[in-house]
PDB file of N, CA and C in Angstrom:
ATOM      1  N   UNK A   1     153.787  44.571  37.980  1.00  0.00           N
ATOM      2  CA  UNK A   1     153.121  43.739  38.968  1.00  0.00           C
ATOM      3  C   UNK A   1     153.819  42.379  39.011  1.00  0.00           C
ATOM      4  N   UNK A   2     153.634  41.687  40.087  1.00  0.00           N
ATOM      5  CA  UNK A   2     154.919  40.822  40.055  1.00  0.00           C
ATOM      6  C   UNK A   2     153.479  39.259  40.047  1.00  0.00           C
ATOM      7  N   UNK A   3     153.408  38.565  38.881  1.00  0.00           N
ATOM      8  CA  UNK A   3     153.031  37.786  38.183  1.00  0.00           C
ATOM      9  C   UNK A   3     153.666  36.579  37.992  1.00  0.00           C
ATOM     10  N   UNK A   4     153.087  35.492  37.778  1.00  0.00           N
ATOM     11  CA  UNK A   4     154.017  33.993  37.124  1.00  0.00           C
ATOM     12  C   UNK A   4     153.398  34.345  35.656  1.00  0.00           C
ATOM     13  N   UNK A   5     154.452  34.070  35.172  1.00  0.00           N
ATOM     14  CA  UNK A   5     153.713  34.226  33.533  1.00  0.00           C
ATOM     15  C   UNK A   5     153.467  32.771  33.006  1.00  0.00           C
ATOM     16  N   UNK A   6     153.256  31.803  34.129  1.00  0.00           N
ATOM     17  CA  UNK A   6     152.719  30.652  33.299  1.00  0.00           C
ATOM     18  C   UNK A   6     151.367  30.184  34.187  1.00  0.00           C
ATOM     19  N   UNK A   7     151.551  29.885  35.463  1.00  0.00           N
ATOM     20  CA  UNK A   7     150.658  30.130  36.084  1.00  0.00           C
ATOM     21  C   UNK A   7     149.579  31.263  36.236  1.00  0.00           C
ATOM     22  N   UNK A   8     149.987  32.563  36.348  1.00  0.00           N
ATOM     23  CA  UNK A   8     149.613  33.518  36.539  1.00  0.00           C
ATOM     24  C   UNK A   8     149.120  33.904  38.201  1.00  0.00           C
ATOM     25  N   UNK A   9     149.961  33.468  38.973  1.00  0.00           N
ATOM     26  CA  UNK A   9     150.104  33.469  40.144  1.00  0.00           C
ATOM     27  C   UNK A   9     150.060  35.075  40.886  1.00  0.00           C
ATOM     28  N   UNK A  10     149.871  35.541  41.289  1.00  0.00           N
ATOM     29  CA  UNK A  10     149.851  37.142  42.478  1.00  0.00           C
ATOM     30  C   UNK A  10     149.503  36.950  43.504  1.00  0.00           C
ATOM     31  N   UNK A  11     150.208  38.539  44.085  1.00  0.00           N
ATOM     32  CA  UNK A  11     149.968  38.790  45.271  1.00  0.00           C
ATOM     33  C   UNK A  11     148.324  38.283  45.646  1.00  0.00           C
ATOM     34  N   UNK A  12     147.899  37.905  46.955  1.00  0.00           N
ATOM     35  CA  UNK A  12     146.825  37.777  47.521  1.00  0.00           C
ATOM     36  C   UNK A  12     146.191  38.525  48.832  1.00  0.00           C
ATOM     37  N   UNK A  13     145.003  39.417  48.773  1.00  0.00           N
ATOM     38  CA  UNK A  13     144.756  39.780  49.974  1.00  0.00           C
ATOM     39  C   UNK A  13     144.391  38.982  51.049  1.00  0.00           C
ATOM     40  N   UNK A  14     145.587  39.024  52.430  1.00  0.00           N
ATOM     41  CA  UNK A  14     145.318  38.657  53.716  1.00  0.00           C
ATOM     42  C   UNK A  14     144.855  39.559  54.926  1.00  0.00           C
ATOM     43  N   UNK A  15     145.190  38.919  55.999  1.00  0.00           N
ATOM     44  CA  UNK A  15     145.025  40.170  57.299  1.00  0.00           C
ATOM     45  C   UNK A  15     145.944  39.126  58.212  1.00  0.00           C
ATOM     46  N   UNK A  16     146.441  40.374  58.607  1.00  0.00           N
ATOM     47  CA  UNK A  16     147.625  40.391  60.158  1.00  0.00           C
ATOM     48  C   UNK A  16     146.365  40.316  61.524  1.00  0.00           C
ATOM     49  N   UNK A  17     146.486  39.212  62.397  1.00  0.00           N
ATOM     50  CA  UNK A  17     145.658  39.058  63.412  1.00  0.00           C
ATOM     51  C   UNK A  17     146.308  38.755  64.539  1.00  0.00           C
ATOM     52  N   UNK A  18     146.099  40.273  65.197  1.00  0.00           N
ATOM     53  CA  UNK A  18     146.710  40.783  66.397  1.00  0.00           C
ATOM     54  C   UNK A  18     146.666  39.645  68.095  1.00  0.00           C
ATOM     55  N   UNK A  19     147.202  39.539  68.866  1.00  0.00           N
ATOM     56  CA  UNK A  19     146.808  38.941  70.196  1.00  0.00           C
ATOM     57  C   UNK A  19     145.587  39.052  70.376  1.00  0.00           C
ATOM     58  N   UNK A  20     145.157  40.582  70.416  1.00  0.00           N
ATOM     59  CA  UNK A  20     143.441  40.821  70.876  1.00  0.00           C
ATOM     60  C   UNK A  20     142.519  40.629  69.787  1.00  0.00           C
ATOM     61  N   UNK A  21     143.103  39.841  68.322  1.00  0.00           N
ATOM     62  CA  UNK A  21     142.300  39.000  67.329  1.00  0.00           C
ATOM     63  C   UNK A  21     141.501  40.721  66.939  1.00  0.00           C
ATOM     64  N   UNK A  22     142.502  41.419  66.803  1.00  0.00           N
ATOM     65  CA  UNK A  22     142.102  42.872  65.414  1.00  0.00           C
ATOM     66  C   UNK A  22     142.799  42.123  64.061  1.00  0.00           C
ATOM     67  N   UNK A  23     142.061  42.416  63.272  1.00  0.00           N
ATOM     68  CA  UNK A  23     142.390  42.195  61.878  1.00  0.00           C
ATOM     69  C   UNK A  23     142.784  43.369  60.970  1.00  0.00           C
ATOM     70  N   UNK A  24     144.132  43.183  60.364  1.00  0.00           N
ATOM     71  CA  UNK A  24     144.006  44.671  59.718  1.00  0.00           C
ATOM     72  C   UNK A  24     144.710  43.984  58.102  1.00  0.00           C
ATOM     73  N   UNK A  25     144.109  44.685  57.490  1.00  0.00           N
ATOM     74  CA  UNK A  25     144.445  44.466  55.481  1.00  0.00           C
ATOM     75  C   UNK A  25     146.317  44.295  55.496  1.00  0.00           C
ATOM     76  N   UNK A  26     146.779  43.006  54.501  1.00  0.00           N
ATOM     77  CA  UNK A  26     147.858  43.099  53.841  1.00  0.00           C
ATOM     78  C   UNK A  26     148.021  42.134  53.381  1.00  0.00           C
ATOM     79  N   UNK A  27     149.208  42.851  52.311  1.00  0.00           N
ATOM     80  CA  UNK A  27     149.481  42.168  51.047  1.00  0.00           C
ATOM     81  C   UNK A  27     150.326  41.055  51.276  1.00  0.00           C
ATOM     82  N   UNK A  28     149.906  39.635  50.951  1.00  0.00           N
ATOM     83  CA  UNK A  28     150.961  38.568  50.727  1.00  0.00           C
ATOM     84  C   UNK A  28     151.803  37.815  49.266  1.00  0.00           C
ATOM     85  N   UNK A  29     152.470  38.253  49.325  1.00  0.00           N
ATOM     86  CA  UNK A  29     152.956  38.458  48.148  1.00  0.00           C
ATOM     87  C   UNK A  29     153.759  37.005  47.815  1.00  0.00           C
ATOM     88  N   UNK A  30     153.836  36.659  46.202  1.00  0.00           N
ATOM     89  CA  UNK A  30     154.380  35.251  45.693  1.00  0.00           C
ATOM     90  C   UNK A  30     156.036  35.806  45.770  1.00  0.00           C
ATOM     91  N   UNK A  31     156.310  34.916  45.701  1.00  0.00           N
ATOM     92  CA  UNK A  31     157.913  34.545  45.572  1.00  0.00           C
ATOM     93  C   UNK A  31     158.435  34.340  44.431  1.00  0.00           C
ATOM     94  N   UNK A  32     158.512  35.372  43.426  1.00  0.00           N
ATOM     95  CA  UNK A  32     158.682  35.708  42.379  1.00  0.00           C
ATOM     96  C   UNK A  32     160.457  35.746  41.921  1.00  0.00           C
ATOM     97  N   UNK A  33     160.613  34.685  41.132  1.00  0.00           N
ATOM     98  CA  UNK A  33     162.306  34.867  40.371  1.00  0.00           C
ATOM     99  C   UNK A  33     162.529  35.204  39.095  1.00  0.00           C
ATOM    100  N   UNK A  34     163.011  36.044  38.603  1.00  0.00           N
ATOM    101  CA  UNK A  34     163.630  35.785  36.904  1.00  0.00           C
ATOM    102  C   UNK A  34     164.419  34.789  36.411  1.00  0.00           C
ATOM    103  N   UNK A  35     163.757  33.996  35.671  1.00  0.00           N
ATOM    104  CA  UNK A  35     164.960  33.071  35.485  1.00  0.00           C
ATOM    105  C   UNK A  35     164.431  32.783  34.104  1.00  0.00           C
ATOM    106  N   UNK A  36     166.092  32.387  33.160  1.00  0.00           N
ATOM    107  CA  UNK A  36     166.190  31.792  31.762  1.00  0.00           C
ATOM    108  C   UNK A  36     166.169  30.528  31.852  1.00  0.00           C
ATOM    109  N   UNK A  37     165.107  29.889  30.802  1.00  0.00           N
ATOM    110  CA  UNK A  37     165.139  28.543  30.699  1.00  0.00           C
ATOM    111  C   UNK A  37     165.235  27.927  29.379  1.00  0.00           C
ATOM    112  N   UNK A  38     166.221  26.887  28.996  1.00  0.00           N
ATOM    113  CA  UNK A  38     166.119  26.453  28.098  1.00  0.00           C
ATOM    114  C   UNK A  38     165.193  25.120  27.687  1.00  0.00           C
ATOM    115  N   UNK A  39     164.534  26.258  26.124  1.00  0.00           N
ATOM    116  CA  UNK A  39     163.303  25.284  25.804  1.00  0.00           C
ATOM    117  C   UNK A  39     163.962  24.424  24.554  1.00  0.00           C
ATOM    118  N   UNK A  40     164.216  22.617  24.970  1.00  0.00           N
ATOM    119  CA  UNK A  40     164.793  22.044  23.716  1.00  0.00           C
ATOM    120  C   UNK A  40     163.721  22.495  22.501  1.00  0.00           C
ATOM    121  N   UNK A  41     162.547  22.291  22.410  1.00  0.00           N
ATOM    122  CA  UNK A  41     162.025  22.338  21.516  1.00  0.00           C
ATOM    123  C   UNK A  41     161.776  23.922  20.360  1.00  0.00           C
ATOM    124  N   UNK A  42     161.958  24.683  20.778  1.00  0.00           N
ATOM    125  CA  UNK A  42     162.674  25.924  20.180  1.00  0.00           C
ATOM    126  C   UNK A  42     163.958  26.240  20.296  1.00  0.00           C
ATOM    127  N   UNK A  43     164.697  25.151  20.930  1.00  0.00           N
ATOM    128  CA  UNK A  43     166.304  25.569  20.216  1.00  0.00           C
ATOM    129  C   UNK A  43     167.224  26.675  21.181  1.00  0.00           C
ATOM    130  N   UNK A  44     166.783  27.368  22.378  1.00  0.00           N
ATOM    131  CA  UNK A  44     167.246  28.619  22.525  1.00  0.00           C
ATOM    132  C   UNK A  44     166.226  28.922  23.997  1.00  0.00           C
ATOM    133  N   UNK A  45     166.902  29.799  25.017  1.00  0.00           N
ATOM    134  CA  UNK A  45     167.399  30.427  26.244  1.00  0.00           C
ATOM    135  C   UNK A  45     165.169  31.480  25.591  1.00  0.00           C
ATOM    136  N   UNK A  46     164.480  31.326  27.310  1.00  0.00           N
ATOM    137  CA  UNK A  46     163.573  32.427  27.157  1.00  0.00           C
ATOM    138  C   UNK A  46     163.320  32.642  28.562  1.00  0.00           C
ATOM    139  N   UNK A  47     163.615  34.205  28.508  1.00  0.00           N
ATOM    140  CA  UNK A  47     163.221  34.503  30.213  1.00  0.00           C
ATOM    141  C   UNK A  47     161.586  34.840  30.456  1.00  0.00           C
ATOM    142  N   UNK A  48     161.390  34.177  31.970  1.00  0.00           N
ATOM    143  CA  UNK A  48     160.641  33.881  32.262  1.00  0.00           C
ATOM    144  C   UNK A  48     160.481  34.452  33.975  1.00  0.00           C
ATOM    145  N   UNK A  49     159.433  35.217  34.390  1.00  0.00           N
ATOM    146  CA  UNK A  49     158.839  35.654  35.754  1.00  0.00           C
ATOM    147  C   UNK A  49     158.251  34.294  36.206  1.00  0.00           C
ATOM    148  N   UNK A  50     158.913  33.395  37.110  1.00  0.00           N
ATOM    149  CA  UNK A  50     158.330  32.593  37.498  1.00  0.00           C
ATOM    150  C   UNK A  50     157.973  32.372  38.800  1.00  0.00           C
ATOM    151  N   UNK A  51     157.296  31.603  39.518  1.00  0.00           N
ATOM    152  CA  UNK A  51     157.337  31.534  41.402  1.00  0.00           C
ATOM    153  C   UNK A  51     158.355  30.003  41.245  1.00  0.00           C
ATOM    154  N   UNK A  52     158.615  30.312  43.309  1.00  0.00           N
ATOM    155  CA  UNK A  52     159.659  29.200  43.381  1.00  0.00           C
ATOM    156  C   UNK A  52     158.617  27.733  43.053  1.00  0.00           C
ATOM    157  N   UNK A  53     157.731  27.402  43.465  1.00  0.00           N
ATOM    158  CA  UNK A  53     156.866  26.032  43.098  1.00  0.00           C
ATOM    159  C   UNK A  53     157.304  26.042  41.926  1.00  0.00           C
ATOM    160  N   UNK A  54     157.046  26.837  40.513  1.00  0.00           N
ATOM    161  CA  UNK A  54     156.632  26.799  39.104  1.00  0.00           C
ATOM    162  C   UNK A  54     158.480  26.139  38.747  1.00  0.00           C
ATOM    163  N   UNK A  55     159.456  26.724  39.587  1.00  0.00           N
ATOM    164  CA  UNK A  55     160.581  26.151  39.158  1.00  0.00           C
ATOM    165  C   UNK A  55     160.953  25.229  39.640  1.00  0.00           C
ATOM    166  N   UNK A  56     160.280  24.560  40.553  1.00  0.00           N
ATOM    167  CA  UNK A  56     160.723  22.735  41.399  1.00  0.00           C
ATOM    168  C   UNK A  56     160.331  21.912  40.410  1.00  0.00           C
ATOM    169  N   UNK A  57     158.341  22.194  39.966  1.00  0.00           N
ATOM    170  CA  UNK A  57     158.009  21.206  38.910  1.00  0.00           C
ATOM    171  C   UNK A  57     158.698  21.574  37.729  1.00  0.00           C
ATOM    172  N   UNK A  58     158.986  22.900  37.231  1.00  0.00           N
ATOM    173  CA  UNK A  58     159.652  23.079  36.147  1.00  0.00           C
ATOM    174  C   UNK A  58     161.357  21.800  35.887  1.00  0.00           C
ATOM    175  N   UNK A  59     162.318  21.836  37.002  1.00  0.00           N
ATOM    176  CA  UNK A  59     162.719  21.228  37.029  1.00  0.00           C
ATOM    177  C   UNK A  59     162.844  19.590  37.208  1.00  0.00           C
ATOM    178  N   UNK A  60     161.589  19.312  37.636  1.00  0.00           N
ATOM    179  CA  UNK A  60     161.427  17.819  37.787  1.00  0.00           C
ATOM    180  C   UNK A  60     160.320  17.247  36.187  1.00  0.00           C
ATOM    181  N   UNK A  61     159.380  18.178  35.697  1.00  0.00           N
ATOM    182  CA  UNK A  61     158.825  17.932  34.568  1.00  0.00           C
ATOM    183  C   UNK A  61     159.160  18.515  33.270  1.00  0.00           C
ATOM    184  N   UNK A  62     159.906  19.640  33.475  1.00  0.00           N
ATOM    185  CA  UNK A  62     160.051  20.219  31.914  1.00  0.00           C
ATOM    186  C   UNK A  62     159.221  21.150  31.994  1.00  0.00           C
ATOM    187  N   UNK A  63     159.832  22.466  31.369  1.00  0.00           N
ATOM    188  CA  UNK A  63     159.355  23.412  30.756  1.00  0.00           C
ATOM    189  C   UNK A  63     158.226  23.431  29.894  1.00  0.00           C
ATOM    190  N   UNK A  64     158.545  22.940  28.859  1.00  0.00           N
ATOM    191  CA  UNK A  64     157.311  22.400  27.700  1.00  0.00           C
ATOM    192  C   UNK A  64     156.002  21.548  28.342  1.00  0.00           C
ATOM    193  N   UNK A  65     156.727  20.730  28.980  1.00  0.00           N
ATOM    194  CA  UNK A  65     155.241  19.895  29.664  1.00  0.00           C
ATOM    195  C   UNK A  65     154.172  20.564  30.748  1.00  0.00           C
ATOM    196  N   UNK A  66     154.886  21.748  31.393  1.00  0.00           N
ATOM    197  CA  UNK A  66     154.509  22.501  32.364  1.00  0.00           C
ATOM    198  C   UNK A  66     153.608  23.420  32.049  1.00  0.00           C
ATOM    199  N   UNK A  67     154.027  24.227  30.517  1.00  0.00           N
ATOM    200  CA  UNK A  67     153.240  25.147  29.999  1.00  0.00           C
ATOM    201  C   UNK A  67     152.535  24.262  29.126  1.00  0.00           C
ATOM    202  N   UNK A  68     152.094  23.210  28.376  1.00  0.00           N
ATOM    203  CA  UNK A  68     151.040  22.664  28.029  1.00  0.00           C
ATOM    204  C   UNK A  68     150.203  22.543  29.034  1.00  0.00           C
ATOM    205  N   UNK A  69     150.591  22.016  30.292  1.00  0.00           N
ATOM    206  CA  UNK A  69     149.538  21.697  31.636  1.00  0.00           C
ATOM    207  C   UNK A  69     148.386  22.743  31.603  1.00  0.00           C
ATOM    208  N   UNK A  70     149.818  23.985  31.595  1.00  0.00           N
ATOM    209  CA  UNK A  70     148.430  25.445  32.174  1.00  0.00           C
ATOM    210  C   UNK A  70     148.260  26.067  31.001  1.00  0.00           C
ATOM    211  N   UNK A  71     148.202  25.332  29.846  1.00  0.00           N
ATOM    212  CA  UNK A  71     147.768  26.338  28.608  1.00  0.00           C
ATOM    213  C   UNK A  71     148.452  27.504  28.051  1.00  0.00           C
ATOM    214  N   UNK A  72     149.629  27.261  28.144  1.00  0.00           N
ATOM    215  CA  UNK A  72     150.686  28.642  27.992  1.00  0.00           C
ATOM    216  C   UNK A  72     151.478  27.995  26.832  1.00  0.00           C
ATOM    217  N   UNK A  73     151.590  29.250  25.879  1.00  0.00           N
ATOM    218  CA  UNK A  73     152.347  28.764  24.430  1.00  0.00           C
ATOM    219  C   UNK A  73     153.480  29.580  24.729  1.00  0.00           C
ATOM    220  N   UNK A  74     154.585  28.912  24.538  1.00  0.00           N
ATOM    221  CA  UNK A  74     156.285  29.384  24.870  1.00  0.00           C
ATOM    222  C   UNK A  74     156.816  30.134  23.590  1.00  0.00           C
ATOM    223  N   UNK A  75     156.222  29.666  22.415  1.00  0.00           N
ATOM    224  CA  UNK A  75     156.680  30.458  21.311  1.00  0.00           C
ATOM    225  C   UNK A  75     156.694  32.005  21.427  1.00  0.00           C
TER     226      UNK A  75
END
């Protein structure tokens, strides 16, 4: 399932709404990347399922500060 593993971000149910305003079920799905990040404070490279938001603040605040925010232990 395609997840943020710090956030814990997913897909969300929407609806497609036609000209004549029919509504029909679908999936909107996060924008999900793999990416390695290095955590100074353990020394060493950990991959991570993240969304694109989680890697803008990731890059402007830090890894470590990001997962203290949302309660996520990196160890």
């Amino acid at each position: 399932m395609a997840k943020s593993d710090i956030t814990g971000k997913r897909k969300l149910k929407a609806q497609n709404v036609s000209h004549s305003n029919i509504k029909t079920k679908r999936w909107q799905n996060v924008n999900i990347q793999t990416r390695r990040v290095w955590v100074p404070e353990l020394k060493r490279f950990i991959t991570l399922n993240l969304t694109t938001r989680d890697i803008r603040t990731i890059d402007r605040i830090g890894v470590s500060e990001y997962a203290k925010r949302h309660g996520v232990s990196l160890a």
